[in-house]
Protein backbone atom coordinates (compact mmCIF):
# COMPACT_ATOMS: atom_id res chain seq x y z
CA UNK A 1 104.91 47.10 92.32
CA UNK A 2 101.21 47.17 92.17
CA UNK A 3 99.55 43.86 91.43
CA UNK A 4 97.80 42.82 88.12
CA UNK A 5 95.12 44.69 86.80
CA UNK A 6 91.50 43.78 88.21
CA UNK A 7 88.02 43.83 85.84
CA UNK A 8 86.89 46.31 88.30
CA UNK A 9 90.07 47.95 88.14
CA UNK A 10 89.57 48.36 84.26
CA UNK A 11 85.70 49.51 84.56
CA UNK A 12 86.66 52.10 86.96
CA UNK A 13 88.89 53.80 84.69
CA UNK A 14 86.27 53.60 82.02
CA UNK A 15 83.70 55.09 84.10
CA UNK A 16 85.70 57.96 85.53
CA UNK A 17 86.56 58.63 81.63
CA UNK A 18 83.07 58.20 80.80
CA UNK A 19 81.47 59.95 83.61
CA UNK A 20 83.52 63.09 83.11
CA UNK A 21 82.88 63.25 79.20
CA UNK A 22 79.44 63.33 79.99
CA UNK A 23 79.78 66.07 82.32
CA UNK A 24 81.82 68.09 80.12
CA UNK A 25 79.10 67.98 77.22
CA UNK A 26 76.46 68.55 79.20
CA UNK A 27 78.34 71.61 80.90
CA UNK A 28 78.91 72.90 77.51
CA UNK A 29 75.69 72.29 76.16
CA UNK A 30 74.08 74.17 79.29
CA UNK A 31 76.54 77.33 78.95
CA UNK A 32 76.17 77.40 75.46
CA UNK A 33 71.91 77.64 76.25
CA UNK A 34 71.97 79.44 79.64
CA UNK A 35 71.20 83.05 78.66
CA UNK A 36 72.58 84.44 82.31
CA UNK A 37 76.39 84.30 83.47
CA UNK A 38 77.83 81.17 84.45
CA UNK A 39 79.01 80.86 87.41
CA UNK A 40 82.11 79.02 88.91
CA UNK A 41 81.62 75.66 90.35
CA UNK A 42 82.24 75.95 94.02
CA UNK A 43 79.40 79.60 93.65
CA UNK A 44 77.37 76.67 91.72
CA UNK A 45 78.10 73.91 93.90
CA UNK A 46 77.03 75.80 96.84
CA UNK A 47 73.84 77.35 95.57
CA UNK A 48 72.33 73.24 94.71
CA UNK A 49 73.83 72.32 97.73
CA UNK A 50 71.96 75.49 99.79
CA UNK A 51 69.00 74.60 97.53
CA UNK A 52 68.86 70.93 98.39
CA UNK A 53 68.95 71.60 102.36
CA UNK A 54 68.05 74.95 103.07
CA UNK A 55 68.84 76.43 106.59
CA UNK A 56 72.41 74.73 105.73
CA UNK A 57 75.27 76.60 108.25
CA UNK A 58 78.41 77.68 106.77
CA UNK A 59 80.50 74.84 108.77
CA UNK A 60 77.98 72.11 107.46
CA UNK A 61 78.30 73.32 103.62
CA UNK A 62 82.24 73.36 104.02
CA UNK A 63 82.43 70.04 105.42
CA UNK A 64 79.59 68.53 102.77
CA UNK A 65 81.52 70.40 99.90
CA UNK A 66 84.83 69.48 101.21
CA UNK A 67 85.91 73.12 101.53
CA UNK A 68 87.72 75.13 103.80
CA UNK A 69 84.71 77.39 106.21
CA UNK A 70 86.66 80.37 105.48
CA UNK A 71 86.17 79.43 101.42
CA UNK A 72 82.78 79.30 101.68
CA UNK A 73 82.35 82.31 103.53
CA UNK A 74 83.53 83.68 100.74
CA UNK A 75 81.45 82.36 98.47
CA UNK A 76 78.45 83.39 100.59
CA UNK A 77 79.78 86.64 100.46
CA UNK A 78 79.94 86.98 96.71
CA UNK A 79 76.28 84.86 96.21
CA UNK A 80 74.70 87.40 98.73
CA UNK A 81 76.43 90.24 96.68
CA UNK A 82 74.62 88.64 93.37
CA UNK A 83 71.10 88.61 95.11
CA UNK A 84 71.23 84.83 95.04
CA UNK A 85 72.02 83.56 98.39
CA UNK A 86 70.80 84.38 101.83
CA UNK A 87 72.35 84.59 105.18
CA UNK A 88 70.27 84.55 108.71
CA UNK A 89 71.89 84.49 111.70
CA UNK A 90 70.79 81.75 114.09
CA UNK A 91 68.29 82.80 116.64
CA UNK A 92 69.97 81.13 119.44
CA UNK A 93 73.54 82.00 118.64
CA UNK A 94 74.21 85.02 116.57
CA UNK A 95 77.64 83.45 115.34
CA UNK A 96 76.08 80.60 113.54
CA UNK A 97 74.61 81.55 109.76
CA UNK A 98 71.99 79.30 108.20
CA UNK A 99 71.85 79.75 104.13
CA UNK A 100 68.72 79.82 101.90
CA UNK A 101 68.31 80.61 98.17
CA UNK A 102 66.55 83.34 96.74
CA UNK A 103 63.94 82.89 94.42
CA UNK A 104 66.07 84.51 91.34
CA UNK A 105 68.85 81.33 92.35
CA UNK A 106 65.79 79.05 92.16
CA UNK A 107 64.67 80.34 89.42
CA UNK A 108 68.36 80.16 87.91
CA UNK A 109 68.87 77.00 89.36
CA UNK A 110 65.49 75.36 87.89
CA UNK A 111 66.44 77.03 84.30
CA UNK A 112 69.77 74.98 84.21
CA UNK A 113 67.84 71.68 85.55
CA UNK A 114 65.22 72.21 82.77
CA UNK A 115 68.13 72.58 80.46
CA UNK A 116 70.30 69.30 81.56
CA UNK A 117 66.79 67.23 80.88
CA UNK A 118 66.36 68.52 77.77
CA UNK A 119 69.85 68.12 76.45
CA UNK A 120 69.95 64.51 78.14
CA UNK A 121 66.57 63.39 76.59
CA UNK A 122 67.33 65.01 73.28
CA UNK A 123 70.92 62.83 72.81
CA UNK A 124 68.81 59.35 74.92
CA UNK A 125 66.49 59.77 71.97
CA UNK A 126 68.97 58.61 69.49
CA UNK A 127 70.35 55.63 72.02
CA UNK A 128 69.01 51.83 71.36
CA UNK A 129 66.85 50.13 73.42
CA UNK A 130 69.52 48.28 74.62
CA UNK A 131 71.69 51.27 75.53
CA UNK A 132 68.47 53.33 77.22
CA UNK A 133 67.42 49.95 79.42
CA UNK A 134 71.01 49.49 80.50
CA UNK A 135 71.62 53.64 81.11
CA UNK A 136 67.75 52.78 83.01
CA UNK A 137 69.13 49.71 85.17
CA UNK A 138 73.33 51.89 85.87
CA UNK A 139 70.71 54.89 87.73
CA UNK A 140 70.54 53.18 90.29
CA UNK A 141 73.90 51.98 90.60
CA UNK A 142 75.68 55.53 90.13
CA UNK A 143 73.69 57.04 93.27
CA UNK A 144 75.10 53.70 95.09
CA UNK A 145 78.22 54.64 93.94
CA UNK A 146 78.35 58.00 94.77
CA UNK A 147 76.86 57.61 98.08
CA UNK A 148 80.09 55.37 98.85
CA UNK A 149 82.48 57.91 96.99
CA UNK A 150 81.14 60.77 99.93
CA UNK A 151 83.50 61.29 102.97
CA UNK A 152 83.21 58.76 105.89
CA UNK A 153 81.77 61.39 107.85
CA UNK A 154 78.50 61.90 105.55
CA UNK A 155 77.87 58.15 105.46
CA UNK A 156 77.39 58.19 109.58
């Protein structure tokens, strides 16, 4: 029988709730604004991934993303096939594919960005000062806590 509840216990269940509602409301708001198709999160997650460390192998994006190699290859396939992702085979061992965006995923990719600040600062606008200095100070915090949420194996 698990042992009594914890105040940390209780905030993390508020800020999983929290966090995700967020998410969801942004995600709508974006799709609801983004005038080009949407595309499903592990395409998406591996385009701002590719776009964060370009030259990225196929091995190194499946472990990062917590995928399967062979799922990713996939999704290379299909983000080649849309013009938005690029494969080059490594110089020193043909096998080995490094990843890079094209400018239209970029482009894409900066649209939705410009998008998620806009919708963000339009709803922080109508937040207290209170609420914006403590949403200021949890910044922060959250990329603390996300760096310690990642896989043993990124932290090395």
């Amino acid at each position: 029988m698990p042992g009594p509840r914890t105040p940390a216990d209780s905030a993390a269940a508020e800020l999983a709730v929290a966090v995700s509602a967020v998410h969801r409301a942004l995600d709508h708001r974006i799709r609801a604004d983004f005038p080009h198709d949407k595309l499903p999160d592990g395409q998406l997650a591996l385009l701002r991934l590719t776009a964060e460390q370009e030259g990225v192998t196929v091995r190194e994006a499946a472990r990062i993303l917590l995928m399967k190699p062979n799922n990713v290859s996939a999704l290379v396939s299909q983000l080649t096939g849309l013009g938005l992702l690029e494969r080059r085979s490594d110089p020193a061992d043909k096998r080995v594919a490094h990843l890079y965006c094209t400018d239209l995923a970029r482009e894409r990719l900066a649209e939705a960005a410009a998008l998620a600040e806009r919708h963000l600062s339009d709803a922080m606008r109508h937040l207290g000062e209170g609420e914006m200095a403590a949403l200021g100070s949890a910044v922060g915090a959250l990329r603390s806590l996300a760096a310690r949420l990642r896989p043993a194996c990124d932290q090395d």
